[in-house]
Protein backbone atom coordinates (compact mmCIF):
# COMPACT_ATOMS: atom_id res chain seq x y z
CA UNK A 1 -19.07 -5.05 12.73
CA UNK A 2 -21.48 -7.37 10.89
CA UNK A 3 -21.75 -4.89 8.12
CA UNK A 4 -18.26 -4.10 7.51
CA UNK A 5 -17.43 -6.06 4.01
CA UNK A 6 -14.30 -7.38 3.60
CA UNK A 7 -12.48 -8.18 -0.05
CA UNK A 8 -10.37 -10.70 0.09
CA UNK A 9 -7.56 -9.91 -3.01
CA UNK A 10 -6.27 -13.81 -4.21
CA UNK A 11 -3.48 -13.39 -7.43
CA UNK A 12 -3.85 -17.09 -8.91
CA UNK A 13 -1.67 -18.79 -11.46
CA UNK A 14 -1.32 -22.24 -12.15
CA UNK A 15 -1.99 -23.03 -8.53
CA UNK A 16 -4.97 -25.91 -8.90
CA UNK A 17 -3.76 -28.27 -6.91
CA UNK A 18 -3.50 -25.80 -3.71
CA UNK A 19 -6.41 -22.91 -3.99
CA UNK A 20 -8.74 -25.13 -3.36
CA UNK A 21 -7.95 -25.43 0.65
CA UNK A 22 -7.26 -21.77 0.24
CA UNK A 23 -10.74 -20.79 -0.63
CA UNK A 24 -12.20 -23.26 1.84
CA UNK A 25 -9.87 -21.50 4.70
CA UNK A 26 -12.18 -18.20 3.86
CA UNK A 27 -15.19 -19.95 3.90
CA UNK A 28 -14.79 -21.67 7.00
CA UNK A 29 -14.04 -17.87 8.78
CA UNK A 30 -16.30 -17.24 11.52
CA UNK A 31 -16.80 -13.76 9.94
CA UNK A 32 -19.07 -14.69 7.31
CA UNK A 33 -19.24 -10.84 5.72
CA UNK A 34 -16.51 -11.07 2.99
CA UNK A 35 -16.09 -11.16 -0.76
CA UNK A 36 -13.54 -13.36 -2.58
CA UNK A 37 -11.80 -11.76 -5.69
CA UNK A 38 -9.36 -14.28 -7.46
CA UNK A 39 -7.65 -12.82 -10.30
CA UNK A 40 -6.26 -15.43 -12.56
CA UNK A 41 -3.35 -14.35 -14.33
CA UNK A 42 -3.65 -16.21 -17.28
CA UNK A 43 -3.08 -19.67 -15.75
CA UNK A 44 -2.31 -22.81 -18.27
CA UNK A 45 -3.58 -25.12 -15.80
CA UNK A 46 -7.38 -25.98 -14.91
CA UNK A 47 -6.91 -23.16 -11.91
CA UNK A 48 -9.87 -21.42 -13.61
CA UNK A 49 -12.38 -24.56 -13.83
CA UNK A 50 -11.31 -24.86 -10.22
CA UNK A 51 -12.00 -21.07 -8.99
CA UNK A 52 -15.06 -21.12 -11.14
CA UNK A 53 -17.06 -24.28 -9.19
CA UNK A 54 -16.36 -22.43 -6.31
CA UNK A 55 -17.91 -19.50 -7.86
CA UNK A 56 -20.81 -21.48 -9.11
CA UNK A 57 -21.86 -22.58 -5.39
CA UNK A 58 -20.71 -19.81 -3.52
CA UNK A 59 -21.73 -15.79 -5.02
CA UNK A 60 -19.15 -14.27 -2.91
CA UNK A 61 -16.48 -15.95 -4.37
CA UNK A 62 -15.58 -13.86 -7.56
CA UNK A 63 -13.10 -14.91 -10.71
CA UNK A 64 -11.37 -12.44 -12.31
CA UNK A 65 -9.91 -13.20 -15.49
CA UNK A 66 -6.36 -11.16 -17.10
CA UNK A 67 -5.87 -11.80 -20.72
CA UNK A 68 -1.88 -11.30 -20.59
CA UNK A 69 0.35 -12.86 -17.71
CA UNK A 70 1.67 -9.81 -15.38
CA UNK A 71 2.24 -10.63 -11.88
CA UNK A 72 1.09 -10.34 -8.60
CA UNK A 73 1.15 -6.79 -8.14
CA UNK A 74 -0.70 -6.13 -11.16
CA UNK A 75 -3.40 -8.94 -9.95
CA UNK A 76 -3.62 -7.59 -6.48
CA UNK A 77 -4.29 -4.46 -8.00
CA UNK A 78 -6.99 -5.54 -10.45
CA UNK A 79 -8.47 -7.29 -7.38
CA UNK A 80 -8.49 -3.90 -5.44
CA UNK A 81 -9.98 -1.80 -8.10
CA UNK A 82 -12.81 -4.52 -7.88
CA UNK A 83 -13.61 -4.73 -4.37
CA UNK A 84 -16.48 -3.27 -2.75
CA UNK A 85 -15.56 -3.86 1.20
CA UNK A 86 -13.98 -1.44 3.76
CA UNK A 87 -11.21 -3.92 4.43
CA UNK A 88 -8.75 -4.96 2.17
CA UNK A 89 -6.92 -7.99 2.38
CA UNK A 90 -4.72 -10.43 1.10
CA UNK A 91 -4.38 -14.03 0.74
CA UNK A 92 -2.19 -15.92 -1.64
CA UNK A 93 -3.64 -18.81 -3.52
CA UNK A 94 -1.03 -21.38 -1.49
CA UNK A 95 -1.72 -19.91 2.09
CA UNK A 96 -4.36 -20.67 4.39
CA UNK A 97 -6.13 -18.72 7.23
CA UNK A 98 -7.41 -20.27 10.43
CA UNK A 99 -11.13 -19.72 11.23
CA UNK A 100 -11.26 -16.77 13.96
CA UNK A 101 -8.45 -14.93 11.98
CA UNK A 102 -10.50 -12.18 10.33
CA UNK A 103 -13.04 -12.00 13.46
CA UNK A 104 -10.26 -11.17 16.06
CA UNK A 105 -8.36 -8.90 13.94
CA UNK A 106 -11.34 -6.76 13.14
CA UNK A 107 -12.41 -6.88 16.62
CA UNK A 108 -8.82 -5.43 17.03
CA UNK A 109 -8.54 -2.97 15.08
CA UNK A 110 -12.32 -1.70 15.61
CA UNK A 111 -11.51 -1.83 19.12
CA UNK A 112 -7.94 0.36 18.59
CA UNK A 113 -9.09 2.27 16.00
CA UNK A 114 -6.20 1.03 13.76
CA UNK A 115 -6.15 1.64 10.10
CA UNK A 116 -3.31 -1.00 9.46
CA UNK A 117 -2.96 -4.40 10.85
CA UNK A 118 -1.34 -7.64 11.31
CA UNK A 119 -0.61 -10.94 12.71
CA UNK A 120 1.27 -13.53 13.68
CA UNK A 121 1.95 -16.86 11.22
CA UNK A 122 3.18 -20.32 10.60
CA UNK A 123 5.97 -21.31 7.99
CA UNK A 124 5.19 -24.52 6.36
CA UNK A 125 6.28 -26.31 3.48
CA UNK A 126 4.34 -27.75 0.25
CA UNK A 127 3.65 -31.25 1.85
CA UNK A 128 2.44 -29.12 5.44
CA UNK A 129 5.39 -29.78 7.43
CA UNK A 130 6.12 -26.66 10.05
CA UNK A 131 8.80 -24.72 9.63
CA UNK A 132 8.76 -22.13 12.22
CA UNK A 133 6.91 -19.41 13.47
CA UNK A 134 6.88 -15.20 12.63
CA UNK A 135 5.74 -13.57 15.55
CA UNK A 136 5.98 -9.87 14.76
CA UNK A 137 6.08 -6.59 17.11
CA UNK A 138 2.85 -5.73 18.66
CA UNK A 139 3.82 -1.98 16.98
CA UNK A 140 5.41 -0.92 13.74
CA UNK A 141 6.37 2.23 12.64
CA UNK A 142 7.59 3.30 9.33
CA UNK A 143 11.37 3.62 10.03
CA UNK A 144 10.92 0.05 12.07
CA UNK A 145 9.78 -1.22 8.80
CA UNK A 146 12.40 -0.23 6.75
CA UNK A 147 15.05 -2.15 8.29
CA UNK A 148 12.69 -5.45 8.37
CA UNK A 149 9.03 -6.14 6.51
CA UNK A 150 7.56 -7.40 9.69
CA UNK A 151 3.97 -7.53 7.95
CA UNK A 152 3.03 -10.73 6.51
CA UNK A 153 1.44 -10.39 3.42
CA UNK A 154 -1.39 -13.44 4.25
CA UNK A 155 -2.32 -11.09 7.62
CA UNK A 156 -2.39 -7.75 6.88
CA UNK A 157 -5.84 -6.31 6.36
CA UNK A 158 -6.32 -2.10 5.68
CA UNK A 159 -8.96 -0.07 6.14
CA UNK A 160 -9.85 2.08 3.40
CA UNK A 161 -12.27 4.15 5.40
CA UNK A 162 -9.12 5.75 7.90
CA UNK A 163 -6.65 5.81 4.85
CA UNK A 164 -9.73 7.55 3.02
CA UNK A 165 -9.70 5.09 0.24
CA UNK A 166 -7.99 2.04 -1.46
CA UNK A 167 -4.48 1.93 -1.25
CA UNK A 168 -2.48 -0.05 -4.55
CA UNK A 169 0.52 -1.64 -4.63
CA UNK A 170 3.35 -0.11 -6.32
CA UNK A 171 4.16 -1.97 -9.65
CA UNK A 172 7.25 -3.86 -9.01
CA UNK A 173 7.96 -7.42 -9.81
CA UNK A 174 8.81 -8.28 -6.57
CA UNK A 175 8.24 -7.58 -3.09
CA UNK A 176 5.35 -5.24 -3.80
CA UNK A 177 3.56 -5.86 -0.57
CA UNK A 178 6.90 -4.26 1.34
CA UNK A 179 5.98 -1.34 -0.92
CA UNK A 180 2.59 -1.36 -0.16
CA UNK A 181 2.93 -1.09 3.69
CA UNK A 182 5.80 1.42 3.72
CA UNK A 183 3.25 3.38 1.23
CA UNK A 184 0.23 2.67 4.00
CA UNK A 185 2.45 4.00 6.27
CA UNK A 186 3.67 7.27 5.58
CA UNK A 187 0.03 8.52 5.85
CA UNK A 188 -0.88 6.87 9.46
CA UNK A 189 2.92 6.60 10.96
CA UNK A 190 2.36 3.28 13.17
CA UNK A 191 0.95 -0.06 12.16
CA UNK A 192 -0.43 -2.63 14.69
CA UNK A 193 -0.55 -6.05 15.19
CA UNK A 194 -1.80 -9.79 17.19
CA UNK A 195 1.29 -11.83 18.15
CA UNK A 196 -1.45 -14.95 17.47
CA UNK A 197 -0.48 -17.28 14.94
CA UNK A 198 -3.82 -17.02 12.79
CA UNK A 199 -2.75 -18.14 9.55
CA UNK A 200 -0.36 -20.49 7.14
CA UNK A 201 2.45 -19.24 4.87
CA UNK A 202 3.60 -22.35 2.36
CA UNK A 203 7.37 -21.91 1.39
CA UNK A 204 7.54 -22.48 -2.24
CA UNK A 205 10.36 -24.72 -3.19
CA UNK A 206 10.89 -22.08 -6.11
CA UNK A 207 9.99 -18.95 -4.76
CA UNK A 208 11.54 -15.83 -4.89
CA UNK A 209 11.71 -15.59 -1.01
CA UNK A 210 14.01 -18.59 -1.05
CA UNK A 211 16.00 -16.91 -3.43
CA UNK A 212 17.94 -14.28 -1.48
CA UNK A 213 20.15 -12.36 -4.00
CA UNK A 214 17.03 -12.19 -5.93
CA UNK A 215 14.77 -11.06 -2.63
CA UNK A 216 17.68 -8.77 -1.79
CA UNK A 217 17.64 -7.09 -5.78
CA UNK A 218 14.58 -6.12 -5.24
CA UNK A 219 14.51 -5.11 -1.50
CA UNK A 220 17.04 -2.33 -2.80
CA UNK A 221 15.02 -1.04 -5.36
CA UNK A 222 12.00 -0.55 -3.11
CA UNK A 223 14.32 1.78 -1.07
CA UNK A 224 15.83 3.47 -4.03
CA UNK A 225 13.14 2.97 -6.40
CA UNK A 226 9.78 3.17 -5.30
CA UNK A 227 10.97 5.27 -1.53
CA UNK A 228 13.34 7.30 -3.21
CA UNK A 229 15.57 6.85 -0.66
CA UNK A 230 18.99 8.69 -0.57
CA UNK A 231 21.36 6.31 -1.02
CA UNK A 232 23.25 6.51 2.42
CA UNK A 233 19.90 5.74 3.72
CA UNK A 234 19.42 2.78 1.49
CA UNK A 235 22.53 1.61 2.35
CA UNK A 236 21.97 1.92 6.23
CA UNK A 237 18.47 -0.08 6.10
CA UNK A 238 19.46 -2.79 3.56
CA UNK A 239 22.67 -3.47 6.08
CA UNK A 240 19.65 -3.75 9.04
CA UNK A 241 18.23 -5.78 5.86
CA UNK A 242 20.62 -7.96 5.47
CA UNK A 243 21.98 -8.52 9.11
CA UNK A 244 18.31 -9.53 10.08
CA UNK A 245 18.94 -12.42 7.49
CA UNK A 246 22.27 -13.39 9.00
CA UNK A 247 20.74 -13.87 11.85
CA UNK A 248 17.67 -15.53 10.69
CA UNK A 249 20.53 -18.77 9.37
CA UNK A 250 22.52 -18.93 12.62
């Protein structure tokens, strides 16, 4: 396991004040085999003088720099295309993971043999106060995911060596990880996951996941648009969609 590299994909813009704790949450993994891609998408901030004394003290922490502003999935991507590791995974540049969270889920998934993985997380907001807990399945298949992304986008790692090389997110503006996984998944058919809470999600005050008509837009056009869904179909998951977030408010 020692020698399995794993490439951490960070999208970064404007996000100074907070990527610093991010960064430190990967360097304080008790895995120690990783790489650290950041790809700044043209931030106006000092995010780049930040990334880059990081950099300076640490060679497997990598800045990437865009020269035009085009979203996360385009920076995830660029980060992919860059990495050198058998495991892919993602970390936001506002999230945090706790130490043992990359050394128990590859542990898992060498032990299982599993190709796609998860885990469990804690909501918090921008000051740190806790907002809940996701705990998802211990399975997910492909139809399961449909009605609900289960995956969150902070714990999933992939491994490119059992999908037989990197997997990209679709280019969408929004909820391209959804995309990704239900892509992931119609090669291997079941993704698995630890019901351990091994990392922190920070809910942005002005994110689009607070913004539910706007989460919702796009949540159709990933089942239209990038699944080519019939539209019956698309119809039948976004009401699973959608009753999951009634629920979610009661």
């Amino acid at each position: 396991m020692k020698n399995k590299l794993v490439s951490v994909i960070t999208p970064s813009f404007n996000c100074a004040e907070s990527i610093g704790a991010t960064i430190k949450s990967v360097q304080e993994q008790d895995y120690q085999h990783w790489e650290m891609l950041i790809v700044d998408d043209c931030s106006t901030d000092n995010t780049r003088a930040v990334v880059q004394a990081y950099a300076d003290k640490d060679h497997r922490i990598k800045l990437i720099t865009r020269k035009w502003n085009a979203g996360p999935a385009v920076s995830r991507n660029r980060g992919i295309s860059h990495a050198n590791g058998r495991y892919i995974a993602f970390l936001d540049a506002d999230d945090m993971w706790y130490p043992q969270k990359l050394s128990k889920q590859l542990t898992f998934m060498d032990k299982h043999k599993v190709a796609l993985s998860y885990t469990a997380y804690r909501r918090v907001d921008e000051s740190g106060r806790e907002l809940g807990f996701i705990i998802p399945p211990e399975k997910l298949t492909y139809e399961e995911l449909l009605k609900c992304c289960r995956i969150g986008c902070l714990t999933a790692l992939y491994d490119t060596k059992r999908l037989n090389g990197k997997v990209y997110m679709p280019n969408i503006a929004k909820r391209q990880d959804f995309a990704l996984w239900l892509k992931i998944m119609r090669q291997i058919g079941e993704a698995y996951g630890l019901t351990e809470v091994l990392a922190d999600y920070t809910v942005a005050t002005n994110s689009v996941s607070s913004n539910k008509i706007t989460a919702a837009k796009y949540q159709w056009r990933v089942y239209r648009e990038v699944e080519k869904l019939p539209f019956l179909s698309s119809l039948r998951y976004f009401c699973f969609y959608a009753l999951k977030g009634i629920l979610n408010r009661i």
